[in-house]
N, C-alpha and C. Protein backbone atom coordinates (compact mmCIF):
# COMPACT_ATOMS: atom_id res chain seq x y z
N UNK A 1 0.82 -1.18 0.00
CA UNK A 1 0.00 0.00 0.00
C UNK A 1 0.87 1.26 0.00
N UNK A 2 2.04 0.95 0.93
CA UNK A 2 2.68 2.44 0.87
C UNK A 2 3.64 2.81 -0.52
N UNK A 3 3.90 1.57 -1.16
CA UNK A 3 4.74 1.51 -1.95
C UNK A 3 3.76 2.12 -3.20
N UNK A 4 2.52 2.15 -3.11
CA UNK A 4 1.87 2.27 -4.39
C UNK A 4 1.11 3.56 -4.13
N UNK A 5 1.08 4.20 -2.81
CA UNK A 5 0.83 5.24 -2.13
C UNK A 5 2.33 6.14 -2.84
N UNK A 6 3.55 5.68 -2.77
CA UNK A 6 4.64 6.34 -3.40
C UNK A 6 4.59 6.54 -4.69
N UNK A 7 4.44 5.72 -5.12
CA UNK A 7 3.83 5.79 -7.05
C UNK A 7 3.04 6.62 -7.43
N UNK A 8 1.46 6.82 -6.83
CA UNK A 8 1.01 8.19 -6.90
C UNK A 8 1.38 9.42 -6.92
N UNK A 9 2.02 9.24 -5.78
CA UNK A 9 2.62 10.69 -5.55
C UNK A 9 3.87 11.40 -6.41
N UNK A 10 4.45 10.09 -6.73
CA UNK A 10 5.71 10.62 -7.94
C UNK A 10 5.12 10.86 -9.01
N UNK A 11 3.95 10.04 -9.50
CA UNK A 11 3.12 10.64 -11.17
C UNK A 11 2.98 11.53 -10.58
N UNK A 12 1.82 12.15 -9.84
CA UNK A 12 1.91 13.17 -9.68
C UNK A 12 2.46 14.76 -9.92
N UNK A 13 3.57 14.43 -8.77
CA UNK A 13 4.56 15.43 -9.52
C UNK A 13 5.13 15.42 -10.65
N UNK A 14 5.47 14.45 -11.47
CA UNK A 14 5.76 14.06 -12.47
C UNK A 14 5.04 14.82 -13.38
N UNK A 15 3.72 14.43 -13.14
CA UNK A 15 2.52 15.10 -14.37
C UNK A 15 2.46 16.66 -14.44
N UNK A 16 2.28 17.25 -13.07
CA UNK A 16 2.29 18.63 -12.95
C UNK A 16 3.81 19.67 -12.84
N UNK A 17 4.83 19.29 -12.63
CA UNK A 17 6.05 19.75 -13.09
C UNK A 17 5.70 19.65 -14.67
N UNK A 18 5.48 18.77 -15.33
CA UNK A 18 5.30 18.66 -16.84
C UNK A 18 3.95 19.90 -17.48
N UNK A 19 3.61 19.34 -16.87
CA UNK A 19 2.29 20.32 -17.13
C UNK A 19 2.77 22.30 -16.82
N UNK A 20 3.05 21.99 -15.73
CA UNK A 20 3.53 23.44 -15.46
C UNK A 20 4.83 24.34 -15.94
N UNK A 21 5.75 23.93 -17.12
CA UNK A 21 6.70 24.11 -17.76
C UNK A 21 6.38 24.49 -19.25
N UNK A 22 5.06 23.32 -19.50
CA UNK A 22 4.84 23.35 -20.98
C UNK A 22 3.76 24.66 -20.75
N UNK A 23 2.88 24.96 -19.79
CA UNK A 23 1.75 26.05 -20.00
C UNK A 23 2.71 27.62 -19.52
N UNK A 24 3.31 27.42 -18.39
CA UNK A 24 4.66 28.62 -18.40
C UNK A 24 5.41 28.97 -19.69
N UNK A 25 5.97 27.80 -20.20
CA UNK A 25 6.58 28.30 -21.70
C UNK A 25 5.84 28.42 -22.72
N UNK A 26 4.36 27.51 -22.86
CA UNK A 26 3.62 27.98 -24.15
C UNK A 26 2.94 29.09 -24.30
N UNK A 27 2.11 29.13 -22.87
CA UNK A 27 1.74 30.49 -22.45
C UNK A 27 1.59 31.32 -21.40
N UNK A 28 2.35 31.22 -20.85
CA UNK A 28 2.65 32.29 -19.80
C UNK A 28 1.72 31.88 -18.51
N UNK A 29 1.34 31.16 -18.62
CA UNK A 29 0.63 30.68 -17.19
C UNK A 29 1.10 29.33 -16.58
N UNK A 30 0.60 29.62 -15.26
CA UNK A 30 1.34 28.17 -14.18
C UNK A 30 -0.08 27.14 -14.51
N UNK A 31 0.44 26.13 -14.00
CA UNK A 31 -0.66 25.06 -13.60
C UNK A 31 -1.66 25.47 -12.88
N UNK A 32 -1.47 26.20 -11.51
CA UNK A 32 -2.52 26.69 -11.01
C UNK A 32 -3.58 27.74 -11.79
N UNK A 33 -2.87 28.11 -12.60
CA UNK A 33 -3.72 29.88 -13.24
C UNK A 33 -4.96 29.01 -14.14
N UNK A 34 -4.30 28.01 -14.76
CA UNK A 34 -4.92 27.16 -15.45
C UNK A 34 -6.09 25.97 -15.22
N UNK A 35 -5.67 25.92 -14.33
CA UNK A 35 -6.98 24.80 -13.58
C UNK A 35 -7.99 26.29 -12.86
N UNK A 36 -7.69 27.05 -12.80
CA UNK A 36 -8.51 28.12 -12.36
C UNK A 36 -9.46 28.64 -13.61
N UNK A 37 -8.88 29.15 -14.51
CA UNK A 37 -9.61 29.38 -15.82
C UNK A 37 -10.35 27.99 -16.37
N UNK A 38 -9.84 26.68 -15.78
CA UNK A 38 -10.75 25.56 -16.89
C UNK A 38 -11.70 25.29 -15.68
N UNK A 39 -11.61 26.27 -14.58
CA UNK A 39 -13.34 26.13 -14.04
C UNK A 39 -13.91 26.61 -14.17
N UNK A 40 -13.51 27.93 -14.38
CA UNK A 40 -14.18 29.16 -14.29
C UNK A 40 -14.74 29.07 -15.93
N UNK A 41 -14.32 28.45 -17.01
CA UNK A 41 -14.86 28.71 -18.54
C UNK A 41 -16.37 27.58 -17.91
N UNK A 42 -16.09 26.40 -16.62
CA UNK A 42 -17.01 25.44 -17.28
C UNK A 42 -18.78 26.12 -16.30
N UNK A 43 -18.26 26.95 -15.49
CA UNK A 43 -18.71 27.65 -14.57
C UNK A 43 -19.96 28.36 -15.36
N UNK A 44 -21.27 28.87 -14.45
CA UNK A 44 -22.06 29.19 -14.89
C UNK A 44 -21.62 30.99 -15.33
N UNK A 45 -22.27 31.27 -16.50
CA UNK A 45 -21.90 32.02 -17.44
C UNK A 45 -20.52 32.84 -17.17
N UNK A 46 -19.53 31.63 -17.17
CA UNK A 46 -18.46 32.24 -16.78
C UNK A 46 -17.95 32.62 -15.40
N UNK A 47 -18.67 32.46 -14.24
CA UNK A 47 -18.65 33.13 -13.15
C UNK A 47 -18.40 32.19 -11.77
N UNK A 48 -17.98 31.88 -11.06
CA UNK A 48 -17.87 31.28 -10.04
C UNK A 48 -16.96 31.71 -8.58
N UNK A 49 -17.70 31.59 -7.72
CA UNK A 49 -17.58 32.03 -6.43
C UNK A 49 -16.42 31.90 -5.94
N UNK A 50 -15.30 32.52 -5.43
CA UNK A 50 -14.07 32.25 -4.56
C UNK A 50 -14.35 31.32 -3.85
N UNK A 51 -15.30 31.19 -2.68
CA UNK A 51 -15.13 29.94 -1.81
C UNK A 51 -15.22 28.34 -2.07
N UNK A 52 -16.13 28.65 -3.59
CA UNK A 52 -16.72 26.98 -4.00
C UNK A 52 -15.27 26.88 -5.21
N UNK A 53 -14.12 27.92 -5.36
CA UNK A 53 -13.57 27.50 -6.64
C UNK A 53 -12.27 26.72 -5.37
N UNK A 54 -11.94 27.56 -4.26
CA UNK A 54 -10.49 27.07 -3.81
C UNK A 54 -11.16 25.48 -3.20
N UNK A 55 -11.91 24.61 -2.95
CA UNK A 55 -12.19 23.66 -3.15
C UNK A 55 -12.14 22.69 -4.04
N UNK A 56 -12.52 23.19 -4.83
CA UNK A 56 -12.67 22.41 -5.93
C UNK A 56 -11.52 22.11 -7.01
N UNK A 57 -10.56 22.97 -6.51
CA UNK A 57 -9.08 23.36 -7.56
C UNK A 57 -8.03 22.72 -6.31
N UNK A 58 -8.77 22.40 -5.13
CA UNK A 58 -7.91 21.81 -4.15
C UNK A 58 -6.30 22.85 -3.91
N UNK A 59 -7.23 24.27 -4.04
CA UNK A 59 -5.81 25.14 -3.51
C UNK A 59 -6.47 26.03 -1.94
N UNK A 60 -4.84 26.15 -1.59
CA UNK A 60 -5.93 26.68 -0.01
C UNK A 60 -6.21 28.68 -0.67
N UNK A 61 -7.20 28.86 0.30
CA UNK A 61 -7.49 29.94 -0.14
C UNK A 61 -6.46 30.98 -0.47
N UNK A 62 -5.27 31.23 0.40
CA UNK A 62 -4.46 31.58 0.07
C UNK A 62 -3.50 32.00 -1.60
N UNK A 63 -3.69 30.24 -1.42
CA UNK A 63 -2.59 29.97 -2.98
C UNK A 63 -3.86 30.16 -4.03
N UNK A 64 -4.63 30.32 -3.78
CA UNK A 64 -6.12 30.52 -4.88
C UNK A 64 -6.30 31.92 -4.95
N UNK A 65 -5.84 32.93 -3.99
CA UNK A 65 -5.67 34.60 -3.90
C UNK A 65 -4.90 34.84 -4.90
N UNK A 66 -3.81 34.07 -4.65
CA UNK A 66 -2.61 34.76 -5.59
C UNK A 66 -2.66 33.97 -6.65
N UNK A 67 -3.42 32.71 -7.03
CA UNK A 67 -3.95 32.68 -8.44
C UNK A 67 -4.43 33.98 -9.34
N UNK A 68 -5.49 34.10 -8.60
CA UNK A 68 -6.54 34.73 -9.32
C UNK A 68 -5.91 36.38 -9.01
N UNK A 69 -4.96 36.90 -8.21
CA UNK A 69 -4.39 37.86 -8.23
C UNK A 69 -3.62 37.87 -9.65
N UNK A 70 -3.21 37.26 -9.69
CA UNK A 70 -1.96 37.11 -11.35
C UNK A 70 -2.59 36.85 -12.33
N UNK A 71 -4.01 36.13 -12.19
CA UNK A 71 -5.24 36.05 -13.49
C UNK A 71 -5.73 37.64 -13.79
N UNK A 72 -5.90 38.37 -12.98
CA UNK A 72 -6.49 39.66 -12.67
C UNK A 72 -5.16 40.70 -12.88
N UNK A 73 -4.33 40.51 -12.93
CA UNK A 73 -3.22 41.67 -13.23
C UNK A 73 -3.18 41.43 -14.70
N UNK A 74 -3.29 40.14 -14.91
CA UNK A 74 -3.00 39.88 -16.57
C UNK A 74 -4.25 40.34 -17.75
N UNK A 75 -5.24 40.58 -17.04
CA UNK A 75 -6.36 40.87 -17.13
C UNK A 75 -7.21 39.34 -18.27
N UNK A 76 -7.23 37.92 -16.97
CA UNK A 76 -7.87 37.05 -17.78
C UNK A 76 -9.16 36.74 -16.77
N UNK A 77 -9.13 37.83 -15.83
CA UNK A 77 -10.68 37.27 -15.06
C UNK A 77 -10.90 38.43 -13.77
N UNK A 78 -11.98 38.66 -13.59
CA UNK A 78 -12.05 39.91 -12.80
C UNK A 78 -12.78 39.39 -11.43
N UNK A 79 -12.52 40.00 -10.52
CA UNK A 79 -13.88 40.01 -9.68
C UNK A 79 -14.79 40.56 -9.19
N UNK A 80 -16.09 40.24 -9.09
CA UNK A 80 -16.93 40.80 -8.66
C UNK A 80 -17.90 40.30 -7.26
N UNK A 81 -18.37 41.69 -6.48
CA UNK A 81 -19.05 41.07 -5.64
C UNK A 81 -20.51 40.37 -6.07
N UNK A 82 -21.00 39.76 -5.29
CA UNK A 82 -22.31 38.70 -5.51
C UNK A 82 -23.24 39.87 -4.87
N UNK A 83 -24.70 40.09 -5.87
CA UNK A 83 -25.72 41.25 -5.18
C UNK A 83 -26.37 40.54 -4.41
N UNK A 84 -26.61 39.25 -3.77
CA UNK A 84 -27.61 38.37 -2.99
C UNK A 84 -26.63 38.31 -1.50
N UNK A 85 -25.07 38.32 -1.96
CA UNK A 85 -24.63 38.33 -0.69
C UNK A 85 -23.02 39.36 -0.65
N UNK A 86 -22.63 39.84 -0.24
CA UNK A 86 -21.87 41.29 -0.41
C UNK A 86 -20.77 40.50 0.34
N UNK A 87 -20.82 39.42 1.10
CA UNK A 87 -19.59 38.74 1.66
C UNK A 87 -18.85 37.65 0.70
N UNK A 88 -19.75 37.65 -0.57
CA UNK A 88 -18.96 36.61 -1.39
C UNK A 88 -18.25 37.65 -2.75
N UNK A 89 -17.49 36.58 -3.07
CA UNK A 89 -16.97 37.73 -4.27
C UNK A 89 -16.97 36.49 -5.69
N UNK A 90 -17.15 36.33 -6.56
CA UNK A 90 -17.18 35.53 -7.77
C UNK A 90 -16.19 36.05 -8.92
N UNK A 91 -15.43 35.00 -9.31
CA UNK A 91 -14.36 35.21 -10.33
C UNK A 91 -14.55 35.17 -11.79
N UNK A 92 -14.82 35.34 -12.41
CA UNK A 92 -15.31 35.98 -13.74
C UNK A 92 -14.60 35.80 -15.08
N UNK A 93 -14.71 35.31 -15.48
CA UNK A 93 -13.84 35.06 -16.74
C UNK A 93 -14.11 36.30 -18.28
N UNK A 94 -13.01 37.04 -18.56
CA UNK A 94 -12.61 37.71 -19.43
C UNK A 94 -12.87 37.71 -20.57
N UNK A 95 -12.89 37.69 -21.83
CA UNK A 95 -12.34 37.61 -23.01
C UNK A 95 -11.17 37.19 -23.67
N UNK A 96 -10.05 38.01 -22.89
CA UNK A 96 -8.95 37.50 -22.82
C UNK A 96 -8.56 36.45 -22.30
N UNK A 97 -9.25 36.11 -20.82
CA UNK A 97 -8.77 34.97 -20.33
C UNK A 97 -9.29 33.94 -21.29
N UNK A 98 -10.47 33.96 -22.04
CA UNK A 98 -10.91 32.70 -22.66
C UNK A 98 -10.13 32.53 -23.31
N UNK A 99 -9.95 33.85 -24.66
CA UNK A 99 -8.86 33.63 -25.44
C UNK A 99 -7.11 32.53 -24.94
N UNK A 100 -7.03 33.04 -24.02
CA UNK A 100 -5.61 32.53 -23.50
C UNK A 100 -5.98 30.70 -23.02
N UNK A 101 -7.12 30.57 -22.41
CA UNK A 101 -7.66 29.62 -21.84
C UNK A 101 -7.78 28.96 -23.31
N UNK A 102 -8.43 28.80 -24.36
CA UNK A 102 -8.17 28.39 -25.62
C UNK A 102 -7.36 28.02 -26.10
N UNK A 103 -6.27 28.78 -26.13
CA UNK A 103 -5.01 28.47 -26.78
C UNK A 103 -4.28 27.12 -25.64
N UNK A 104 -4.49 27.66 -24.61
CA UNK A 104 -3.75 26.74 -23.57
C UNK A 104 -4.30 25.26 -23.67
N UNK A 105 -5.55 25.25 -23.57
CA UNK A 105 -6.38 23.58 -23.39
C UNK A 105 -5.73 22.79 -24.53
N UNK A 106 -5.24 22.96 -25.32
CA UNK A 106 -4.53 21.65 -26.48
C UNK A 106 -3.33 21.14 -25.57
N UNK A 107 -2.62 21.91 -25.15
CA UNK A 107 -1.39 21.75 -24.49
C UNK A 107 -1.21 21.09 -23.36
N UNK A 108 -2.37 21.72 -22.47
CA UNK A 108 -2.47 20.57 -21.11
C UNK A 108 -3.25 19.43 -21.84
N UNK A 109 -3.72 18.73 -22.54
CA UNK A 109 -4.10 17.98 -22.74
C UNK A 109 -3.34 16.91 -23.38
N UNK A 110 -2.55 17.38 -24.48
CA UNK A 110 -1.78 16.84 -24.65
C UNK A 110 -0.30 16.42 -23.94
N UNK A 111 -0.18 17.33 -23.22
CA UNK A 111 0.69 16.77 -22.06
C UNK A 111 0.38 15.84 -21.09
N UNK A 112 -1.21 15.94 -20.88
CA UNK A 112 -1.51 14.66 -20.16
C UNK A 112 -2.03 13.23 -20.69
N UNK A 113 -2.13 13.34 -21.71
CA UNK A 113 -2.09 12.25 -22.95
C UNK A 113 -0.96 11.67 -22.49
N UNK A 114 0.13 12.46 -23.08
CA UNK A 114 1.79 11.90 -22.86
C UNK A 114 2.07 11.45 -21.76
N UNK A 115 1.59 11.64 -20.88
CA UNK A 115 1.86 11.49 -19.45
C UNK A 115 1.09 10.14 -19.30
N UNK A 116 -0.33 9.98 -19.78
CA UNK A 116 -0.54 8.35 -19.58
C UNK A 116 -0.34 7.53 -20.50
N UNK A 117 0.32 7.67 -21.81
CA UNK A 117 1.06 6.89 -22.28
C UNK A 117 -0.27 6.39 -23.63
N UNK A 118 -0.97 7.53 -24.03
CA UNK A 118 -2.22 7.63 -24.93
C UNK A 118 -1.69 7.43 -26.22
């Protein structure tokens, strides 16, 4: 169990060091920026809540701030507050970010193709 508990964890890193080299050099974004935008495109009209995204992207809120801080300087997603509740804030996807989010999805995909041996 632990031995195959170790195996996980080396694909793992394995996959996302890979992943995060090819989307840094193809386009300028980390792994994280990227799993942020491929929720936020699948997200209702583009839009999804800070608290339900750092869950679901399995980043702590923190490392999900300074995601979406560096999505938002680059200008690929904005935020806005929620009018039903003024304590939430929802992340928003761009134009640009789609655009960039577009170009990017061949690349992680095909890197994770390669990665399981497709």
């Amino acid at each position: 169990m632990v031995a195959e508990w170790r195996q996980l964890l080396d694909r793992h890193a394995a996959v996302s060091c890979a992943l995060e080299k090819a989307l840094q050099d193809g386009h300028g974004i980390g792994l994280s920026e990227f799993e942020t935008l491929d929720r936020v495109v699948d997200a209702n009209c583009g839009k999804y809540r800070m608290a339900d995204l750092a869950g679901d992207i399995h980043l702590s809120q923190s490392a999900l701030s300074r995601a979406i801080t560096r999505l938002e300087k680059d200008g690929l997603v904005e935020r806005s507050a929620c009018v039903d509740d003024r304590r939430s804030v929802f992340v928003c996807l761009t134009a640009r970010g789609r655009e960039v989010y577009d170009a990017a999805l061949p690349t992680h995909r095909e890197v994770l193709r390669g990665s399981w041996g497709e």
